[in-house]
C-alpha atoms as a PDB file:
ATOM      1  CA  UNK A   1      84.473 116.864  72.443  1.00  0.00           C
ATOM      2  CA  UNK A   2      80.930 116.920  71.652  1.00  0.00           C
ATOM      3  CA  UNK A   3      79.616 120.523  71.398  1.00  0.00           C
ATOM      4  CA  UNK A   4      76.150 122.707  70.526  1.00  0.00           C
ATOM      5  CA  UNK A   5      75.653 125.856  69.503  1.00  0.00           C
ATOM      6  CA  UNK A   6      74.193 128.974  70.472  1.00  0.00           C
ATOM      7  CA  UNK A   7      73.813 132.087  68.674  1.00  0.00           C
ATOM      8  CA  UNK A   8      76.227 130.724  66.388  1.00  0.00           C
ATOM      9  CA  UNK A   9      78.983 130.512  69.173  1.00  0.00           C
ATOM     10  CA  UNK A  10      80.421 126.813  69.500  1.00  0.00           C
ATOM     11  CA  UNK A  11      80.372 125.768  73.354  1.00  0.00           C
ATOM     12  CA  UNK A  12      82.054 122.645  75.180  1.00  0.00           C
ATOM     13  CA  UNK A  13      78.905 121.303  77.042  1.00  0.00           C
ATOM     14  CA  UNK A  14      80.867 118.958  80.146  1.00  0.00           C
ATOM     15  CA  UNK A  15      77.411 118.479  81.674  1.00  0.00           C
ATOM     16  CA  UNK A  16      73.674 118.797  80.708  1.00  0.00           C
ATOM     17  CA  UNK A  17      70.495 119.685  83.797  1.00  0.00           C
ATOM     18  CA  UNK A  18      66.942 118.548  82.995  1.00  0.00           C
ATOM     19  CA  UNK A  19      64.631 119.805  86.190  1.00  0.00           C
ATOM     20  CA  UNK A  20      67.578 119.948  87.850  1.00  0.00           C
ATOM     21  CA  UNK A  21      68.749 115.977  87.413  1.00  0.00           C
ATOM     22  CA  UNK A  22      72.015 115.761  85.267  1.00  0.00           C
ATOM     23  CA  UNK A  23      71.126 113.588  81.740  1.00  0.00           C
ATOM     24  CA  UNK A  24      73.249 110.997  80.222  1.00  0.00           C
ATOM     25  CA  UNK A  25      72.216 112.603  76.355  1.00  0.00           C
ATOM     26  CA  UNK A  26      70.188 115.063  74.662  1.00  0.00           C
ATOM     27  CA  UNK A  27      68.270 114.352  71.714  1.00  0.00           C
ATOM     28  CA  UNK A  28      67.204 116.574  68.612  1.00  0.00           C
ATOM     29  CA  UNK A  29      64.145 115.916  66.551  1.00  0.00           C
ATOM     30  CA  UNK A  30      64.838 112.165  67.416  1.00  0.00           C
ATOM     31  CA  UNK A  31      68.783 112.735  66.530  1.00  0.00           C
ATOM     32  CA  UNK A  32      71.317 112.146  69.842  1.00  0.00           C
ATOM     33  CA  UNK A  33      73.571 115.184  69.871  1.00  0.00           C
ATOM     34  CA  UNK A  34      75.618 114.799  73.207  1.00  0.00           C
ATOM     35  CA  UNK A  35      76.279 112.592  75.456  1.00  0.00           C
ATOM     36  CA  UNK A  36      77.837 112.174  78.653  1.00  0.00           C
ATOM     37  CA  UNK A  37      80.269 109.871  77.580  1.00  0.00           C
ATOM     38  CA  UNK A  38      81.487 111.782  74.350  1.00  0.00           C
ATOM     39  CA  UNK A  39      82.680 114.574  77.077  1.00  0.00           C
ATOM     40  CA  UNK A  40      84.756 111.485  78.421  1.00  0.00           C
ATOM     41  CA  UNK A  41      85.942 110.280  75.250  1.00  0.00           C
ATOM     42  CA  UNK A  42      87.395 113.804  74.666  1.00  0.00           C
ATOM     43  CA  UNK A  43      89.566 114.006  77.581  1.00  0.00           C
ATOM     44  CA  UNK A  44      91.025 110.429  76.509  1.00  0.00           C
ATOM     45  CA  UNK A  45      94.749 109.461  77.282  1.00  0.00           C
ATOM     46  CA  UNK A  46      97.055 106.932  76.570  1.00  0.00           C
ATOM     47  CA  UNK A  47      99.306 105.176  79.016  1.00  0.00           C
ATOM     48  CA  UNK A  48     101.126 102.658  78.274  1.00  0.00           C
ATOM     49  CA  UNK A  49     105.180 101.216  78.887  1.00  0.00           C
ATOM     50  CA  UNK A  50     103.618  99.022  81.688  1.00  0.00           C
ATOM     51  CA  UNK A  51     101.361  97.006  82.907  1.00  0.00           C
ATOM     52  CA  UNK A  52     101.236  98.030  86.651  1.00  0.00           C
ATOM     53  CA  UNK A  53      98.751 101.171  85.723  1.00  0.00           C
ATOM     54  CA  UNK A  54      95.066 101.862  86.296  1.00  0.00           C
ATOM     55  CA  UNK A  55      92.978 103.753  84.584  1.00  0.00           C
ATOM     56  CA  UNK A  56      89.667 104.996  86.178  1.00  0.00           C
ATOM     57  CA  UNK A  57      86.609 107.068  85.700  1.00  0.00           C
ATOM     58  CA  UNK A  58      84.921 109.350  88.452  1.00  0.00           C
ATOM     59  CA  UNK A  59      82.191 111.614  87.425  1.00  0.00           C
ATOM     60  CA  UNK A  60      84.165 113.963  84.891  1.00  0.00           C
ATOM     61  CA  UNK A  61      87.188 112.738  85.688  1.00  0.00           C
ATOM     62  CA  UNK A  62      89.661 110.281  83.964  1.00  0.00           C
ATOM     63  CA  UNK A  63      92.469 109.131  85.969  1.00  0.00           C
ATOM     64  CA  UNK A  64      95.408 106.835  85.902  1.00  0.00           C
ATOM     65  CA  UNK A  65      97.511 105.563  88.708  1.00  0.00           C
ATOM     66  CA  UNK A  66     101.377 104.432  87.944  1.00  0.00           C
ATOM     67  CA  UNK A  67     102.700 101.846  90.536  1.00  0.00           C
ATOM     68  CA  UNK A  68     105.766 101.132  88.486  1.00  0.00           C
ATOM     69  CA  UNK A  69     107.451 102.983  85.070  1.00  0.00           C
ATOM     70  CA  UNK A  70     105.218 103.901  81.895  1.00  0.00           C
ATOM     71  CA  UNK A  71     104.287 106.822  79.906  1.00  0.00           C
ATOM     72  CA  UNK A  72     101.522 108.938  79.610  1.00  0.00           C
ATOM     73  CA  UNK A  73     100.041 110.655  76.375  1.00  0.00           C
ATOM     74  CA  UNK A  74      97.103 112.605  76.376  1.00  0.00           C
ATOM     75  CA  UNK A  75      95.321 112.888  73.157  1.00  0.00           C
ATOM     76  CA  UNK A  76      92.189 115.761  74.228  1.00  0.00           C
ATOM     77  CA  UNK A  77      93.565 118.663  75.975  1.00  0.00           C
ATOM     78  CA  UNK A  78      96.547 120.468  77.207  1.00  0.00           C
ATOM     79  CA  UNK A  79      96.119 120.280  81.142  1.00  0.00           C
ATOM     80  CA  UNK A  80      96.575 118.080  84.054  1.00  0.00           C
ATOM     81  CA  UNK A  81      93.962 119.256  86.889  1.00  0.00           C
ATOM     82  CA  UNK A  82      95.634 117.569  89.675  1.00  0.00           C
ATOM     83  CA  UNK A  83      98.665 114.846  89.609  1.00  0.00           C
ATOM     84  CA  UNK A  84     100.520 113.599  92.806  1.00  0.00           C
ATOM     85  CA  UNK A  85     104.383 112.355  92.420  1.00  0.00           C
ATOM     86  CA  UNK A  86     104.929 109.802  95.924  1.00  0.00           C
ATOM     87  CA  UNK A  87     108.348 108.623  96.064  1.00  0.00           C
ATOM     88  CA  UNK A  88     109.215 104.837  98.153  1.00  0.00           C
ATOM     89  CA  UNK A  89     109.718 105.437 102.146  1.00  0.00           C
ATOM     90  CA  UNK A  90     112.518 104.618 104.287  1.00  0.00           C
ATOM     91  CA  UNK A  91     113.241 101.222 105.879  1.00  0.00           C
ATOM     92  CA  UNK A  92     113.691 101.275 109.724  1.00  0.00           C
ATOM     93  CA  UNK A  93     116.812 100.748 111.443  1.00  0.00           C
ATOM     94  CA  UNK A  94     118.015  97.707 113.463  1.00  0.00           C
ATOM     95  CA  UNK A  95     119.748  97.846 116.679  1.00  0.00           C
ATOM     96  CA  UNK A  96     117.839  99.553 120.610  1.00  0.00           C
ATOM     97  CA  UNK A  97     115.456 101.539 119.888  1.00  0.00           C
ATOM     98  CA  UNK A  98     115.661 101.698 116.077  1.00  0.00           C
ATOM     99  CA  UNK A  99     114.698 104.744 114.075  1.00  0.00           C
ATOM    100  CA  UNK A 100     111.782 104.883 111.858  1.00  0.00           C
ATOM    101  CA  UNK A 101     112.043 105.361 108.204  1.00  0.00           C
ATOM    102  CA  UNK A 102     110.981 108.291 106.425  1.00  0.00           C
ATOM    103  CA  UNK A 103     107.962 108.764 104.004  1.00  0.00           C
ATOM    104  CA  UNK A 104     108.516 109.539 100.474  1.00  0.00           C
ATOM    105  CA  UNK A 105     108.561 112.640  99.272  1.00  0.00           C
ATOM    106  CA  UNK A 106     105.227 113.844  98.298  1.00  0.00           C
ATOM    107  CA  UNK A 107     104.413 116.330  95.925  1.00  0.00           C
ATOM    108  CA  UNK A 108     101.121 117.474  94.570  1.00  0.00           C
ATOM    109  CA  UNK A 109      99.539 120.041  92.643  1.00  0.00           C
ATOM    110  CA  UNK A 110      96.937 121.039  90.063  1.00  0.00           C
ATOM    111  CA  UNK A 111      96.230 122.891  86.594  1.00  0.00           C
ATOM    112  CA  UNK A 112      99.822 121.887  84.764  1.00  0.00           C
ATOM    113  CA  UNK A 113      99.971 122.438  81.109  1.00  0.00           C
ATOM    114  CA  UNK A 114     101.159 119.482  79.164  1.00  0.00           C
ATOM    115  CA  UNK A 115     101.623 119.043  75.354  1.00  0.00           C
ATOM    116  CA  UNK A 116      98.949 117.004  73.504  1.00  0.00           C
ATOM    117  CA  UNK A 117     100.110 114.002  71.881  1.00  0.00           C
ATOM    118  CA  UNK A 118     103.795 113.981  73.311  1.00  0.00           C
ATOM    119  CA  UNK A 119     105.016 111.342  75.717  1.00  0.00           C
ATOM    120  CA  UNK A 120     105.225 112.195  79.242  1.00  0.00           C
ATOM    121  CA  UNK A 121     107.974 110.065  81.224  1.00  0.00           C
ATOM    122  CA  UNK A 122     106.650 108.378  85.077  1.00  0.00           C
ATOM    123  CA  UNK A 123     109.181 106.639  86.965  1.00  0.00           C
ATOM    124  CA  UNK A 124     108.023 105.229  90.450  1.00  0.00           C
ATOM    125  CA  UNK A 125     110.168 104.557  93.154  1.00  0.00           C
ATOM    126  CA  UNK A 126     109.835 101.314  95.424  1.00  0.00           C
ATOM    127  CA  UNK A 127     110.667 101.331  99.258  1.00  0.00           C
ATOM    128  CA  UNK A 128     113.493 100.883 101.135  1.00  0.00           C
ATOM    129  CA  UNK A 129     113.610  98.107 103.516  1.00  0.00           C
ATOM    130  CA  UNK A 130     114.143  97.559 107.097  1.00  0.00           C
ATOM    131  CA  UNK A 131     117.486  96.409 108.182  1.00  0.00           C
ATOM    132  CA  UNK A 132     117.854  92.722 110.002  1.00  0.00           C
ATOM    133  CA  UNK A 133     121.722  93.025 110.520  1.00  0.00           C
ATOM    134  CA  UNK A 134     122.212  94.490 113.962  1.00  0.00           C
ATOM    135  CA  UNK A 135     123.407  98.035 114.610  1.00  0.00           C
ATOM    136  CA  UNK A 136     122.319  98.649 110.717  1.00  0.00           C
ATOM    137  CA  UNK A 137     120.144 101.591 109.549  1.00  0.00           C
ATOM    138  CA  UNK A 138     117.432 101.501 107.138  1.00  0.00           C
ATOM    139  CA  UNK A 139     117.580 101.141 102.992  1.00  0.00           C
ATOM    140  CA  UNK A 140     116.461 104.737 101.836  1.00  0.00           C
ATOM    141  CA  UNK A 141     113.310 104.607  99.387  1.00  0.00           C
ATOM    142  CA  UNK A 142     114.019 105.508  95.946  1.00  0.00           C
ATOM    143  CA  UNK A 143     113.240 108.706  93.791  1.00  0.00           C
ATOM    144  CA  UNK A 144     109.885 108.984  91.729  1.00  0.00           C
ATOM    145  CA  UNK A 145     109.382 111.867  89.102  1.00  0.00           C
ATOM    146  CA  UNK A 146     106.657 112.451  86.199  1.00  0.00           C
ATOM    147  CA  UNK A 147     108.658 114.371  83.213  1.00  0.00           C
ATOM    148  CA  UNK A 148     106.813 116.538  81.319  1.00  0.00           C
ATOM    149  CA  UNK A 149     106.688 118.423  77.678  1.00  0.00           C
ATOM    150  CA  UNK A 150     104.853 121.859  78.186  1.00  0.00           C
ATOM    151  CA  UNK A 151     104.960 125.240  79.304  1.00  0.00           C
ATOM    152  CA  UNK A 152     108.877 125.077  81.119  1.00  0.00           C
ATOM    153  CA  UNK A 153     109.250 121.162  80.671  1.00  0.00           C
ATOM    154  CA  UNK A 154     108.779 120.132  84.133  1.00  0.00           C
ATOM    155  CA  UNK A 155     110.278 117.726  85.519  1.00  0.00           C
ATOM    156  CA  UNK A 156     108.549 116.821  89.092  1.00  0.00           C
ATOM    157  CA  UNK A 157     111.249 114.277  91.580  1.00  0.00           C
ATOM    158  CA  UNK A 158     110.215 113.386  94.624  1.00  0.00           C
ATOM    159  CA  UNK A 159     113.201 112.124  96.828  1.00  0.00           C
ATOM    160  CA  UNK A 160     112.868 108.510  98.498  1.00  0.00           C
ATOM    161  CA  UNK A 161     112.417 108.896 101.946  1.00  0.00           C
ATOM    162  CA  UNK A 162     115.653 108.253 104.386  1.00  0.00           C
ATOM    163  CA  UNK A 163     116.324 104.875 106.195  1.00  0.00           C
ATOM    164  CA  UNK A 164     115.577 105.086 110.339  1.00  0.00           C
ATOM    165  CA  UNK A 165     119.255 104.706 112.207  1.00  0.00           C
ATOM    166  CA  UNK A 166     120.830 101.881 113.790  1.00  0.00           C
ATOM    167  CA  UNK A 167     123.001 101.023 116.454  1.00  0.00           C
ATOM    168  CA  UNK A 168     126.057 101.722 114.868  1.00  0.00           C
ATOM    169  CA  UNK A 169     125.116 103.845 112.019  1.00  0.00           C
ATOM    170  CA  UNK A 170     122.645 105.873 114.733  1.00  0.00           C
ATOM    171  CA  UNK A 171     122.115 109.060 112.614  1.00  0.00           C
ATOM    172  CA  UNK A 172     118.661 108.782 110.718  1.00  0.00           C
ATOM    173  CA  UNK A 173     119.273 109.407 106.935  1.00  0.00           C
ATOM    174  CA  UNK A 174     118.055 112.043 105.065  1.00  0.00           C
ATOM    175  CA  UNK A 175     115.395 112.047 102.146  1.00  0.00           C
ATOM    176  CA  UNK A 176     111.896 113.029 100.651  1.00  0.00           C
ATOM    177  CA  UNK A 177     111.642 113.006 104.927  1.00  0.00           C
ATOM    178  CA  UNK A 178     114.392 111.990 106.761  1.00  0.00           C
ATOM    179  CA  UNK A 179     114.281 108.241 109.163  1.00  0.00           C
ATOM    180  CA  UNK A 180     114.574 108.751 112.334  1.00  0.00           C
ATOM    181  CA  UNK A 181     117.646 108.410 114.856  1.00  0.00           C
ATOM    182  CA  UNK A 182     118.473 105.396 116.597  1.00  0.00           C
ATOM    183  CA  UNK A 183     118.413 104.889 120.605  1.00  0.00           C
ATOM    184  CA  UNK A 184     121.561 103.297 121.610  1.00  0.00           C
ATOM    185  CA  UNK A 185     123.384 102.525 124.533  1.00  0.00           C
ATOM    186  CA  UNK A 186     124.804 106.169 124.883  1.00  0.00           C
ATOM    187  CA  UNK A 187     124.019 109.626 123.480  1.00  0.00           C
ATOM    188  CA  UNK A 188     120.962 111.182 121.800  1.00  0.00           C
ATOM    189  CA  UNK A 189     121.344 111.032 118.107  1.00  0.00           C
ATOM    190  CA  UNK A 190     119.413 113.226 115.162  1.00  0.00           C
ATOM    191  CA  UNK A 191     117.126 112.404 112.096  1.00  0.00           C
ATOM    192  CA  UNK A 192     117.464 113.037 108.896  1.00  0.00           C
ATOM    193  CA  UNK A 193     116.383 115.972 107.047  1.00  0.00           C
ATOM    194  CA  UNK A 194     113.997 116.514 104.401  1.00  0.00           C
ATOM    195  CA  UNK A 195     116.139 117.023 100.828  1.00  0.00           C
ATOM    196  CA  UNK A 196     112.945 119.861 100.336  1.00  0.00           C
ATOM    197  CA  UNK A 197     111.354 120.715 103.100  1.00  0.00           C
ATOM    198  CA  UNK A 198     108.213 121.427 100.693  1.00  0.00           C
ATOM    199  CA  UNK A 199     107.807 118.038  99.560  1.00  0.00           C
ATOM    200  CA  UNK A 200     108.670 116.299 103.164  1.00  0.00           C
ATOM    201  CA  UNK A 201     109.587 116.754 107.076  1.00  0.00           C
ATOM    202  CA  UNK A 202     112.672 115.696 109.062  1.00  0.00           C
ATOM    203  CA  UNK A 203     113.049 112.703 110.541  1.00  0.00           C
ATOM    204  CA  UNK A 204     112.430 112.826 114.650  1.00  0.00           C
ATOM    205  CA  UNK A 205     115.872 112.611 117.539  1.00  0.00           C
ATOM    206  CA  UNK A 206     116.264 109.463 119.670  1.00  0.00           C
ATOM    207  CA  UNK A 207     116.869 109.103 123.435  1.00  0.00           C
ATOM    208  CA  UNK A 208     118.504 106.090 125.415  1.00  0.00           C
ATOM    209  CA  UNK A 209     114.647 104.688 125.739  1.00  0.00           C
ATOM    210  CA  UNK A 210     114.022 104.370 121.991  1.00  0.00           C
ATOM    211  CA  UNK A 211     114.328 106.035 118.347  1.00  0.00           C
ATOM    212  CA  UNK A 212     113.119 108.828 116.559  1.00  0.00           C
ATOM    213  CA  UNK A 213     109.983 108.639 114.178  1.00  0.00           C
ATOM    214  CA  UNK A 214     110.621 109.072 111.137  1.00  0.00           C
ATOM    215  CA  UNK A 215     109.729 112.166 109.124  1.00  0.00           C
ATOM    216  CA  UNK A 216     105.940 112.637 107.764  1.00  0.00           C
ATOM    217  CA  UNK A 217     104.633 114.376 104.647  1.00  0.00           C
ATOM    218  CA  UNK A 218     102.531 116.541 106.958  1.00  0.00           C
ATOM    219  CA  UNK A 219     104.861 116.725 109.811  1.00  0.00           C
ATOM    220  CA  UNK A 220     108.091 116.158 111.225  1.00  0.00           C
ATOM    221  CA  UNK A 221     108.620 112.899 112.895  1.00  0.00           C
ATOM    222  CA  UNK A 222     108.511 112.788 116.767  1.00  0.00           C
ATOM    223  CA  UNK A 223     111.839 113.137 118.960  1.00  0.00           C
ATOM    224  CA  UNK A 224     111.675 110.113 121.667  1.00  0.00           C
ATOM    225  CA  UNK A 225     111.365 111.362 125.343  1.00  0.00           C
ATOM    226  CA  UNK A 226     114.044 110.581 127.873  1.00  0.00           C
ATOM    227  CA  UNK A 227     111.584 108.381 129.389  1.00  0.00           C
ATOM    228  CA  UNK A 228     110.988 106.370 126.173  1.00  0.00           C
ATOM    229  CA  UNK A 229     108.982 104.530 124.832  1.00  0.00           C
ATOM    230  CA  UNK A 230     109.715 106.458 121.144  1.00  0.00           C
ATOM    231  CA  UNK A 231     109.152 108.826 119.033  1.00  0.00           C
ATOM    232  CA  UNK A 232     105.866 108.664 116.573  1.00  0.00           C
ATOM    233  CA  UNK A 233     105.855 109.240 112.569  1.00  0.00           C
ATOM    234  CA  UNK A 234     105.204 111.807 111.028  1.00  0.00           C
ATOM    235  CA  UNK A 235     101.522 112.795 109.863  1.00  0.00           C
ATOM    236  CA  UNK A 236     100.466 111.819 106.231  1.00  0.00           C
ATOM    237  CA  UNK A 237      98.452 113.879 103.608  1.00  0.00           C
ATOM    238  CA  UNK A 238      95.417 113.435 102.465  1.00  0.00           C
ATOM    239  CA  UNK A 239      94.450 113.548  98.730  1.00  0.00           C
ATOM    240  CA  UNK A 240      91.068 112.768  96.652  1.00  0.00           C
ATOM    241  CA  UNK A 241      93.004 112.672  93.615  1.00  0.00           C
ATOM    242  CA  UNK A 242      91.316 109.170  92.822  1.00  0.00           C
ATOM    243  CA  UNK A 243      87.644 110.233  94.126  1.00  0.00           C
ATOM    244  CA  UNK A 244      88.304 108.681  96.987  1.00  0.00           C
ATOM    245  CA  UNK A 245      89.986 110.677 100.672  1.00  0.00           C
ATOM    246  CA  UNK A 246      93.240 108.805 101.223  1.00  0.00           C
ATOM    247  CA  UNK A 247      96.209 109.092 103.149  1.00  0.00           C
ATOM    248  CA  UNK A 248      99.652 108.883 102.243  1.00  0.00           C
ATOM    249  CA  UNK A 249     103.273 109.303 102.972  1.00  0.00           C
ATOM    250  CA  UNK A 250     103.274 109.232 106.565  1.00  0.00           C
ATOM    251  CA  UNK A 251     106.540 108.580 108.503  1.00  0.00           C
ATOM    252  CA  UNK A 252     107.474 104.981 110.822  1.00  0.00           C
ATOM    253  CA  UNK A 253     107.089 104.862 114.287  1.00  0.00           C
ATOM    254  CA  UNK A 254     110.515 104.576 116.054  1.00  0.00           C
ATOM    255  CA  UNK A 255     111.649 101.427 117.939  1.00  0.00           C
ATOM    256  CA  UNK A 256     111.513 100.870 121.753  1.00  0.00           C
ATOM    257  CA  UNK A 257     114.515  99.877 123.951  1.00  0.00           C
ATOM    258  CA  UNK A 258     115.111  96.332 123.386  1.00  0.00           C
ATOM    259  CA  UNK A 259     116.789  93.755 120.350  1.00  0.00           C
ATOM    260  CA  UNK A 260     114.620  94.696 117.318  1.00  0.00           C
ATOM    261  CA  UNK A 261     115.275  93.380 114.679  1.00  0.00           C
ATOM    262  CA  UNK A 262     112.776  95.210 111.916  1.00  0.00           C
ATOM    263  CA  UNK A 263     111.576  93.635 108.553  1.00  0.00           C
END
């Protein structure tokens, strides 16, 4: 990291004012000694073990986005000042009134001490998909985690979220948020439950009119009224983690009365 000096103390300059205007560098008797960029440069990380991986800059911020397994190293500092671990979401379920699947568990967070220059484990876990055998519930989304070396060696796992019911199986399955239940010919029939309910909601009850929503990061998913047509998903969350407001891991809307047969 580029620094200067006052009174003989070293300081980490992140960002220089002129009149207040921020300045890309600051020169010294016609000598560049920092620049925007350097600060950058400091905070660099490796990832690598992939090639489905992004990595972007916003303002003082580097970030890197993992849609599928890698590894991350970082090479200038100790800390992670926000990270987000989304597991896959539930597929619906086939049959009347199918539930909805489940989001992926979602957990966030900021500040987490990492070790410089160690390898730091991402798995990513991809969706589970909607059922078109009748009377089938929903594939359950698979499990995403970020393992990593510092202070307690965390590792973060976020569930996959649960597969919406079907006709015969009718009980949404649990997960990171559970699916919903299924609305067949007789009975009201439960979601699934979240695995944690800190990282996910359960998954919403069906009604002879339709199935349950399933479960939402923000909120459980919606039971269906006797009256139909079905229940709703669940709410997302929204993060800026990228620089950008964006939501995520909200839960499937369950089916309405009929032959559905979801993909």
């Amino acid at each position: 990291m580029a620094n200067l000096h006052f009174d003989g103390t070293t300081q980490d300059i992140t960002e220089v004012h002129f009149n207040g205007t921020a300045v890309d560098a600051v020169h010294l008797n016609g000598t560049e000694v920092w620049t925007a960029t350097s600060y950058l440069t400091a905070l660099a990380f490796e990832a690598n073990g992939t090639t489905s991986k992004t990595i972007n800059t916003d303002g003082d911020f580097k970030w890197v986005e993992f849609t599928a397994e890698g590894y991350l190293e970082i090479t200038g500092g100790d800390t992670l000042d926000e990270y987000l671990v989304l597991a896959g979401g539930g597929g619906g379920g086939a049959g009347n009134g199918g539930g909805g699947g489940g989001a992926g568990g979602y957990i966030s967070g900021s500040s987490l001490t990492v070790s410089s220059g160690v390898t730091h484990h991402i798995s990513v876990g991809s969706g589970g998909a909607g059922n078109a055998s009748m009377g089938i519930s929903g594939t359950s989304g698979l499990d995403s985690y970020m393992k990593v070396s510092g202070a307690g060696s965390n590792l973060l796992e976020a569930d996959g979220g649960g597969g919406g019911g079907g006709g015969v199986q009718p009980t949404g399955k649990g997960g990171g948020s559970g699916g919903g239940g299924c609305g067949w010919y007789t009975g009201t029939y439960s979601g699934g439950s979240a695995t944690n309910s800190s990282y996910g909601n359960g998954g919403g009850n069906s009604a002879y009119k339709g199935g349950g929503g399933g479960g939402g990061s923000a909120s459980a998913g919606g039971n269906c009224p006797t009256s139909g047509p079905a229940g709703t998903g669940g709410s997302s969350t929204t993060s800026s983690i990228t620089g950008a407001s964006v939501a995520r891991a909200g839960g499937g809307g369950g089916g309405g009365y009929g032959y559905g047969y979801p993909t």
